[in-house]
N, C-alpha and C. Protein backbone atom coordinates (compact mmCIF):
# COMPACT_ATOMS: atom_id res chain seq x y z
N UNK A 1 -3.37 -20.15 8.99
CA UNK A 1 -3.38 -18.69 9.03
C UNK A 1 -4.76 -18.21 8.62
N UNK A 2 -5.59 -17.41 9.27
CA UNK A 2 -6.38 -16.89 9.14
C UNK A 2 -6.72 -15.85 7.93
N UNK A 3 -7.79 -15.60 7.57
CA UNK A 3 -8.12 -14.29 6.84
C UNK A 3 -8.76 -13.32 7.06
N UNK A 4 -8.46 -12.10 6.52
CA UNK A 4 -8.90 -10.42 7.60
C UNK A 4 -9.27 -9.69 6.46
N UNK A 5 -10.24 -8.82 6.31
CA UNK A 5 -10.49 -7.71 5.64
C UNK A 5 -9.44 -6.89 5.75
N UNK A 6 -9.64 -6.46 4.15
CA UNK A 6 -8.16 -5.77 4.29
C UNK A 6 -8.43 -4.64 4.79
N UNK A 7 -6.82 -3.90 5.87
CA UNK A 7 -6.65 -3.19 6.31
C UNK A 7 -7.46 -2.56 7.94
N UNK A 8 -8.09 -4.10 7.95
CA UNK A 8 -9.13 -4.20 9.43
C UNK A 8 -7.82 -4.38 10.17
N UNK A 9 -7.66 -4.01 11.64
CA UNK A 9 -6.95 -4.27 12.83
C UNK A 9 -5.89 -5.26 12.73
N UNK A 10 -6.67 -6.69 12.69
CA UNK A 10 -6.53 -7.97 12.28
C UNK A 10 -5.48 -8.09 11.23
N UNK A 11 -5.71 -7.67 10.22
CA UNK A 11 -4.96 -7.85 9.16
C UNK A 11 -3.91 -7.32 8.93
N UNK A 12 -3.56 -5.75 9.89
CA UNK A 12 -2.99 -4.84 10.02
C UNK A 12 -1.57 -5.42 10.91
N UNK A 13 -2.27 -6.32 11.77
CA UNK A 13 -1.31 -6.88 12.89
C UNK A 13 -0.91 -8.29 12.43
N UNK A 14 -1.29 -8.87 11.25
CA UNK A 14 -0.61 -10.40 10.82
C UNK A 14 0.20 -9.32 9.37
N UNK A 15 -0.13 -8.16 8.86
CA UNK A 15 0.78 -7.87 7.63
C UNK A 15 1.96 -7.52 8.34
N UNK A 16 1.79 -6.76 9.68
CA UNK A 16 3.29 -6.40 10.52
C UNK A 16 4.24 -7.82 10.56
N UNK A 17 3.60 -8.59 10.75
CA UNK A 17 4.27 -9.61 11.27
C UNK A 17 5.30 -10.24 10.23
N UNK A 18 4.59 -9.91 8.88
CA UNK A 18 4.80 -10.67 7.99
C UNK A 18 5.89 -9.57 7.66
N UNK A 19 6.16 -8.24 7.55
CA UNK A 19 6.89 -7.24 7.45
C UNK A 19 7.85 -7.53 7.85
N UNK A 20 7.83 -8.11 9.40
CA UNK A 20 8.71 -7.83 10.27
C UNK A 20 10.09 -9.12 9.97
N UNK A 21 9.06 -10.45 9.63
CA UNK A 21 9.66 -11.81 9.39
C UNK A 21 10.54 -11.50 7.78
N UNK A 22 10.84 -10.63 6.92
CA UNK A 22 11.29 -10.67 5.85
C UNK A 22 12.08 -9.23 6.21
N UNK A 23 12.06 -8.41 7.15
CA UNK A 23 12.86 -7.14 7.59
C UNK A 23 14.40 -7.03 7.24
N UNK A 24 15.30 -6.74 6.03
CA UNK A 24 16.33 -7.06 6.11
C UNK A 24 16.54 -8.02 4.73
N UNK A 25 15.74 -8.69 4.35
CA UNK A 25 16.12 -9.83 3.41
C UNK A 25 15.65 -9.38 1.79
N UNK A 26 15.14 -8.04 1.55
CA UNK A 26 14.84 -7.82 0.12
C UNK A 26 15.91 -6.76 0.13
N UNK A 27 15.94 -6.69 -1.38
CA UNK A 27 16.99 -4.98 -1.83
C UNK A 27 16.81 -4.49 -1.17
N UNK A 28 17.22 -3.43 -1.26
CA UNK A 28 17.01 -1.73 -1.16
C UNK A 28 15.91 -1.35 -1.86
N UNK A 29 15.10 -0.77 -1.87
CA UNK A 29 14.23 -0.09 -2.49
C UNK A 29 14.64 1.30 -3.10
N UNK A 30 14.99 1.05 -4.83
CA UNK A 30 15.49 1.89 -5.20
C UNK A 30 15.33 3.70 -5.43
N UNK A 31 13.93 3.85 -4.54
CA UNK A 31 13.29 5.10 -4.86
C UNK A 31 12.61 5.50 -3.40
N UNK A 32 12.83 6.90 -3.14
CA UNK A 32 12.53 6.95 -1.70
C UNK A 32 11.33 7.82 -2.21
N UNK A 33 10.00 7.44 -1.60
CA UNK A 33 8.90 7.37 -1.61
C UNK A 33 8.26 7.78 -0.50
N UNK A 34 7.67 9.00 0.33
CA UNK A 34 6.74 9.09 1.07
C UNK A 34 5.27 9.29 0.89
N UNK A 35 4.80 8.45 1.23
CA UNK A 35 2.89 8.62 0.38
C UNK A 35 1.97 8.16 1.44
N UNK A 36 1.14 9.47 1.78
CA UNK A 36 0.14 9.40 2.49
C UNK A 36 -0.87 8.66 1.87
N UNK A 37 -1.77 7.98 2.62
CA UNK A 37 -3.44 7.22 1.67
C UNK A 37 -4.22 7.71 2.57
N UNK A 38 -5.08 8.23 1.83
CA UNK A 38 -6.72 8.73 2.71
C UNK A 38 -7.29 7.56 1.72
N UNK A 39 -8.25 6.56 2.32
CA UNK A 39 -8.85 5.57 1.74
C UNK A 39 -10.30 5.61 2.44
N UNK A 40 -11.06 5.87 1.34
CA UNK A 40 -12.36 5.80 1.62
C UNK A 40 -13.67 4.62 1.41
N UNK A 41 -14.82 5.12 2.24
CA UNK A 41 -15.65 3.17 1.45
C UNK A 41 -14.98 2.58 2.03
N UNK A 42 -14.31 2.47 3.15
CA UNK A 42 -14.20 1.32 4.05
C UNK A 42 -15.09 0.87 4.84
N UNK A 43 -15.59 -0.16 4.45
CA UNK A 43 -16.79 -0.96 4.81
C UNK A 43 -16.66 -2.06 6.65
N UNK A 44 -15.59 -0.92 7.77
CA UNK A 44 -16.12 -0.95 8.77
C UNK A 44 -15.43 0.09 9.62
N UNK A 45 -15.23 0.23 10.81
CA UNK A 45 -14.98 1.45 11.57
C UNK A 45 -15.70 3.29 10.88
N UNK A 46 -14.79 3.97 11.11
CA UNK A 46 -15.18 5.05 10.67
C UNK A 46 -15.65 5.42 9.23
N UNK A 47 -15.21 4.46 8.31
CA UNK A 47 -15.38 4.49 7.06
C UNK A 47 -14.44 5.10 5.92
N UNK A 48 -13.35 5.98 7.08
CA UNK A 48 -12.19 6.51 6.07
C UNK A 48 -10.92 6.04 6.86
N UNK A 49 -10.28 5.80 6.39
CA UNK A 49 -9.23 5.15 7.17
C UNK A 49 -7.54 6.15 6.39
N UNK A 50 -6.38 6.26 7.21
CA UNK A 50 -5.79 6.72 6.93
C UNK A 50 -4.28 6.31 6.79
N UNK A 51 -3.35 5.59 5.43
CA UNK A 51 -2.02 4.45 5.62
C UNK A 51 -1.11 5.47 5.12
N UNK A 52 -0.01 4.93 5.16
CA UNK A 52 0.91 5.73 4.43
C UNK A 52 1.93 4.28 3.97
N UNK A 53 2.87 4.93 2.92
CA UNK A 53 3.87 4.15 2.59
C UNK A 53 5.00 4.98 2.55
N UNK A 54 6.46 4.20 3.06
CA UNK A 54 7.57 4.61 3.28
C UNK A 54 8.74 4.52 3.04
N UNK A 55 9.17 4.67 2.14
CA UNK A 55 10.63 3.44 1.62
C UNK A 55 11.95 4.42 1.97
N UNK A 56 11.85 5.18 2.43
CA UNK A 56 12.89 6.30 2.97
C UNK A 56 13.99 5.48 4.29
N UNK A 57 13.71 4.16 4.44
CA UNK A 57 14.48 3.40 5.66
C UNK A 57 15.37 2.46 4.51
N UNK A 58 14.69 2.72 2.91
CA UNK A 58 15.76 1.29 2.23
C UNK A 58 14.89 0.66 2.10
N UNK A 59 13.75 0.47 2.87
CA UNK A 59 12.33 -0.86 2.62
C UNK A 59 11.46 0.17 2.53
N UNK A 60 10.06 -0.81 1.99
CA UNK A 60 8.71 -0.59 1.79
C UNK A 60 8.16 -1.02 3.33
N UNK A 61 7.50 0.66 3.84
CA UNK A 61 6.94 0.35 4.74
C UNK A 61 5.57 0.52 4.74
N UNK A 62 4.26 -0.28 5.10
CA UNK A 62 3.29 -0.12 4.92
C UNK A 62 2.79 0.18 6.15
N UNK A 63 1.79 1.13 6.42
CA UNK A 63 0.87 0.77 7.84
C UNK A 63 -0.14 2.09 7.99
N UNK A 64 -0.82 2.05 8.93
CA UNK A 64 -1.70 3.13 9.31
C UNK A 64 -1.35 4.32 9.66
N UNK A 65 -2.18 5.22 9.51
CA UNK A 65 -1.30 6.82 10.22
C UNK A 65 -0.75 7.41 8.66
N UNK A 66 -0.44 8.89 9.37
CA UNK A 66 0.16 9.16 8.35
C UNK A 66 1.82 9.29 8.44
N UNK A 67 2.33 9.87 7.36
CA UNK A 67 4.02 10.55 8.07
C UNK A 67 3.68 11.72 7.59
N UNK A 68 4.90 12.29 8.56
CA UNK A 68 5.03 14.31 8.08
C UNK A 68 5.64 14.39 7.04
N UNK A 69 5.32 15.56 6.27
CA UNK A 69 5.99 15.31 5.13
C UNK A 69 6.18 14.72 3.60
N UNK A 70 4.89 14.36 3.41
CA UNK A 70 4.74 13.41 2.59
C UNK A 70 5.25 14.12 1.12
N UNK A 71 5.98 12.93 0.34
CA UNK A 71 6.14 13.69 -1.58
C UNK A 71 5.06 13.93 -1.89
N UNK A 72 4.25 12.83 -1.58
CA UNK A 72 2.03 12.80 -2.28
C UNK A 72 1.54 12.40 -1.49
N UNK A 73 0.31 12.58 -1.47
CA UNK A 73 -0.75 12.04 -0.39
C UNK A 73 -2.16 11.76 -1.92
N UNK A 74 -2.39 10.56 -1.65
CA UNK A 74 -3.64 10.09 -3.07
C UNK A 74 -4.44 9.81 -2.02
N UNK A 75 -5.67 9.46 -2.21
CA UNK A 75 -7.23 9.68 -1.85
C UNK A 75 -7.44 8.60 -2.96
N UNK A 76 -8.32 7.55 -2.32
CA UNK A 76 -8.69 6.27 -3.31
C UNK A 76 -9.72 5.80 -2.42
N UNK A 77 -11.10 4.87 -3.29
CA UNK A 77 -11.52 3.94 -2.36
C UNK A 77 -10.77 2.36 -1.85
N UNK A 78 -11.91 1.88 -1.14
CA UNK A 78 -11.28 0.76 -0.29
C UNK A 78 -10.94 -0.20 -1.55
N UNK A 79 -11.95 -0.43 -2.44
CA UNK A 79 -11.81 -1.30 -3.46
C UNK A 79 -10.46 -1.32 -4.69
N UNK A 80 -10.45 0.21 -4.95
CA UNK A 80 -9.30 0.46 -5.59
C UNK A 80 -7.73 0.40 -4.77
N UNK A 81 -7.79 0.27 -3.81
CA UNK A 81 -6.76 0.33 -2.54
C UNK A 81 -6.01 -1.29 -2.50
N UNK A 82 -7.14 -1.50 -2.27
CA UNK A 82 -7.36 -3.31 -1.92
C UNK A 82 -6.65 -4.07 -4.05
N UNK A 83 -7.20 -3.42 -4.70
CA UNK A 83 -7.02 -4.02 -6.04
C UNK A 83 -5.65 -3.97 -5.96
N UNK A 84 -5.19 -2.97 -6.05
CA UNK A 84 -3.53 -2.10 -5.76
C UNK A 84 -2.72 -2.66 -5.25
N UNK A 85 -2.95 -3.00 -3.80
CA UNK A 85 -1.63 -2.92 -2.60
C UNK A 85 -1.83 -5.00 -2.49
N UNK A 86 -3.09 -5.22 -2.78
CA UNK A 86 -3.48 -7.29 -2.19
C UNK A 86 -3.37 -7.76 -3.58
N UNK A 87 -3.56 -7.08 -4.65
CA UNK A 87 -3.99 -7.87 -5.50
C UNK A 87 -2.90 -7.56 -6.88
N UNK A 88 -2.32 -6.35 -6.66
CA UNK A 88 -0.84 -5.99 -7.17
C UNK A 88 -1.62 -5.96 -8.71
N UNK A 89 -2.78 -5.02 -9.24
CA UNK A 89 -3.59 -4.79 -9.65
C UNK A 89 -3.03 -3.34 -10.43
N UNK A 90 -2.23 -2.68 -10.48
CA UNK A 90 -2.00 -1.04 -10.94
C UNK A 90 -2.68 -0.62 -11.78
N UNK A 91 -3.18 -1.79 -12.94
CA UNK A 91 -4.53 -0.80 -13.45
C UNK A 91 -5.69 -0.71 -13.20
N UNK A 92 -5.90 -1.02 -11.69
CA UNK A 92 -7.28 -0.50 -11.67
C UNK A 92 -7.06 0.98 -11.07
N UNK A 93 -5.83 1.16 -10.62
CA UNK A 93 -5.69 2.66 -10.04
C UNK A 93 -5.29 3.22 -10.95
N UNK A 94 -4.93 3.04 -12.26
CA UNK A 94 -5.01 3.90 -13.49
C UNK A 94 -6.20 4.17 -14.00
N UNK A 95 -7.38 2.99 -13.96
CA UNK A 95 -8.63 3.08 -14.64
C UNK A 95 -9.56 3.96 -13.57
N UNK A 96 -9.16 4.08 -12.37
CA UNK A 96 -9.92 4.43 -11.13
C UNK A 96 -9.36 6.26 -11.64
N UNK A 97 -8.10 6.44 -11.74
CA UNK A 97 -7.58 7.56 -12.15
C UNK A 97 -8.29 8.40 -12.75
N UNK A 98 -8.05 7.53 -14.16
CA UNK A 98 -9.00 8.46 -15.57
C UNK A 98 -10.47 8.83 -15.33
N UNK A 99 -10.88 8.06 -14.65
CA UNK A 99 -12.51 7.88 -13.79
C UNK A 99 -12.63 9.23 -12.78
N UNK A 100 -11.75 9.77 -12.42
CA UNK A 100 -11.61 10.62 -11.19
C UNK A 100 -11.87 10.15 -10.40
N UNK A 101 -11.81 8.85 -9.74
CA UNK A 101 -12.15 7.96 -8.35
C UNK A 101 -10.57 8.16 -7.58
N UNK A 102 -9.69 8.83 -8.19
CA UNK A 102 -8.47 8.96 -7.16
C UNK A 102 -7.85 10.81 -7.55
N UNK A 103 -7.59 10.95 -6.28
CA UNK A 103 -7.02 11.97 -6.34
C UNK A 103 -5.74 12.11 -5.64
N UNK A 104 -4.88 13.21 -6.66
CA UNK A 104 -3.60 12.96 -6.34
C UNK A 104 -2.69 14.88 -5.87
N UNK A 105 -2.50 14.80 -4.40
CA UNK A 105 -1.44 15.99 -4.21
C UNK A 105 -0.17 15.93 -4.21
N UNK A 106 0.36 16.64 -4.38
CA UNK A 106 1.82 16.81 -4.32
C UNK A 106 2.53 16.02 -5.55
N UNK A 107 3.18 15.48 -5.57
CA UNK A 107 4.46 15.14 -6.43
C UNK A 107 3.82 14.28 -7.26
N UNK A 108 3.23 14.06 -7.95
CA UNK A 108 2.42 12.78 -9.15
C UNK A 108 3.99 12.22 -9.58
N UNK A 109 5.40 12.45 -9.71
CA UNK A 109 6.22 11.55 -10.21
C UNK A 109 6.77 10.54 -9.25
N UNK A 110 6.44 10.75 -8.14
CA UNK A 110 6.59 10.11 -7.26
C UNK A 110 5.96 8.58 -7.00
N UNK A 111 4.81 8.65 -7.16
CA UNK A 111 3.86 8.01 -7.48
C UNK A 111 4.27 7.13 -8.92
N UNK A 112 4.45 7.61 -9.82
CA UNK A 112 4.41 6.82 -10.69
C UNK A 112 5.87 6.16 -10.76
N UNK A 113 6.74 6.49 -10.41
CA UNK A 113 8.21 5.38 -9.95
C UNK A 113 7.93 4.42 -8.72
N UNK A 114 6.80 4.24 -8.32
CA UNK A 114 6.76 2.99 -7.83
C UNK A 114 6.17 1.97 -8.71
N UNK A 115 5.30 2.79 -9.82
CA UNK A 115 5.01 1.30 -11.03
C UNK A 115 6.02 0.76 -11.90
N UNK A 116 7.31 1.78 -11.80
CA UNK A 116 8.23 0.64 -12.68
C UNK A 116 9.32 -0.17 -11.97
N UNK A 117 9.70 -1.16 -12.93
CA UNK A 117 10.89 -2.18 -12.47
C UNK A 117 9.89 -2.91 -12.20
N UNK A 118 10.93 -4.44 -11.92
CA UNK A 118 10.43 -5.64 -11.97
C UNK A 118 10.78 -6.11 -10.31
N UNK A 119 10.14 -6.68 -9.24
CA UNK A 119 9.46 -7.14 -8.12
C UNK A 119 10.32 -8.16 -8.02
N UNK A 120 11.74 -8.15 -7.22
CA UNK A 120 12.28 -9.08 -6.88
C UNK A 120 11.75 -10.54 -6.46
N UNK A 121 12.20 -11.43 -5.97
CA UNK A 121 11.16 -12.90 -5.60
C UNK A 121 10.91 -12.60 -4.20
N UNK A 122 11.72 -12.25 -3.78
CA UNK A 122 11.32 -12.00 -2.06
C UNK A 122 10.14 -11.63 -1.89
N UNK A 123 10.67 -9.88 -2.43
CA UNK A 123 9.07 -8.96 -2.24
C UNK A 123 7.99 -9.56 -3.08
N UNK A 124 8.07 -10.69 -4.74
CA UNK A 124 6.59 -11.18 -4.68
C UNK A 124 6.06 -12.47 -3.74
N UNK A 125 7.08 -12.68 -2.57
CA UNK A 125 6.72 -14.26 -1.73
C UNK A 125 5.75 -13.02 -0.72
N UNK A 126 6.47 -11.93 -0.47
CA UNK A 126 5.67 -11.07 0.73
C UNK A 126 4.34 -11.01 0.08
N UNK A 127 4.20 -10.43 -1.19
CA UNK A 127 3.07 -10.15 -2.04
C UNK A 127 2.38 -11.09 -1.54
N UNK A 128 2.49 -12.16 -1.66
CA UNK A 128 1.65 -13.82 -1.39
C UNK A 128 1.31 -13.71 -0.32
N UNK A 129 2.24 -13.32 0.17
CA UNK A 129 1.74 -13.65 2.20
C UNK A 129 0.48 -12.91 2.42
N UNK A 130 0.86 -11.82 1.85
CA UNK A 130 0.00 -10.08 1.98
C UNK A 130 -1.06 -10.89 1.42
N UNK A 131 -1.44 -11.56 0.34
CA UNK A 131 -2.85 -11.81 -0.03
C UNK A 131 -3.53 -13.08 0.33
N UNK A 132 -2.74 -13.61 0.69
CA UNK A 132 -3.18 -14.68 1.76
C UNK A 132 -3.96 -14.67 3.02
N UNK A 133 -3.54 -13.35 3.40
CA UNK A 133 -4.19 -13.42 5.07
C UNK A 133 -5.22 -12.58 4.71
N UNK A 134 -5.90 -12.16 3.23
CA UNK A 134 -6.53 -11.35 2.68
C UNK A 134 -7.91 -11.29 2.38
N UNK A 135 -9.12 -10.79 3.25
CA UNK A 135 -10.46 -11.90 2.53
C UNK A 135 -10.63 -10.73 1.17
């Protein structure tokens, strides 16, 4: 298996895959979550890139684009993004926080009920996968 900058094309289309191969086999995701990402300092294409996350189906959905509607929409760089979502890192987006390197609309409690509870084994084998195909 190859490795992709995160959130390049590439990487975008082996994390689907990896989404798609575990679709069905973790909990429920106990908190329904809509969260836009404006992610900036992305070091290729346009330079701002735009994901969202979705757990409103029962799962954690990750991918590009936004949804309508969002509880929050945060604004982060690529590095703090990448620490976060590959490297399962939450305090650097606390330390990035206090820093004012992230900014946060709409619902801030929203946001912060995805840092608690403990990460079933499934979702940390996905975690693995996710940082695996990860340069």
């Amino acid at each position: 298996m190859g490795k992709y900058p995160f959130l390049s094309d590439e990487w975008t289309d082996e994390a689907r895959k990896i989404r798609d191969e575990y679709r069905g086999k973790t909990p429920p995701v106990p908190h329904v979550v809509k969260m836009n990402q404006i992610i900036t300092d992305v070091p290729f294409g346009e330079g701002t890139l735009e994901a969202h996350m979705d757990s409103s189906s029962g799962e954690m959905e990750f991918d590009r684009g936004h949804v309508e509607n969002p509880d929050v929409t945060v604004t982060l760089d690529y590095e703090t993004a990448k620490a976060i979502f590959v490297e399962g890192n939450p305090q650097a987006g606390m330390q990035a926080f206090m820093a004012g390197k992230v900014k946060v609309q709409g619902d801030m409690t929203k946001l912060m009920v995805l840092q608690q509870g403990t990460p079933d084994p499934t979702a940390l084998e996905v975690a693995a996968k996710i940082k695996d195909i990860t340069e």
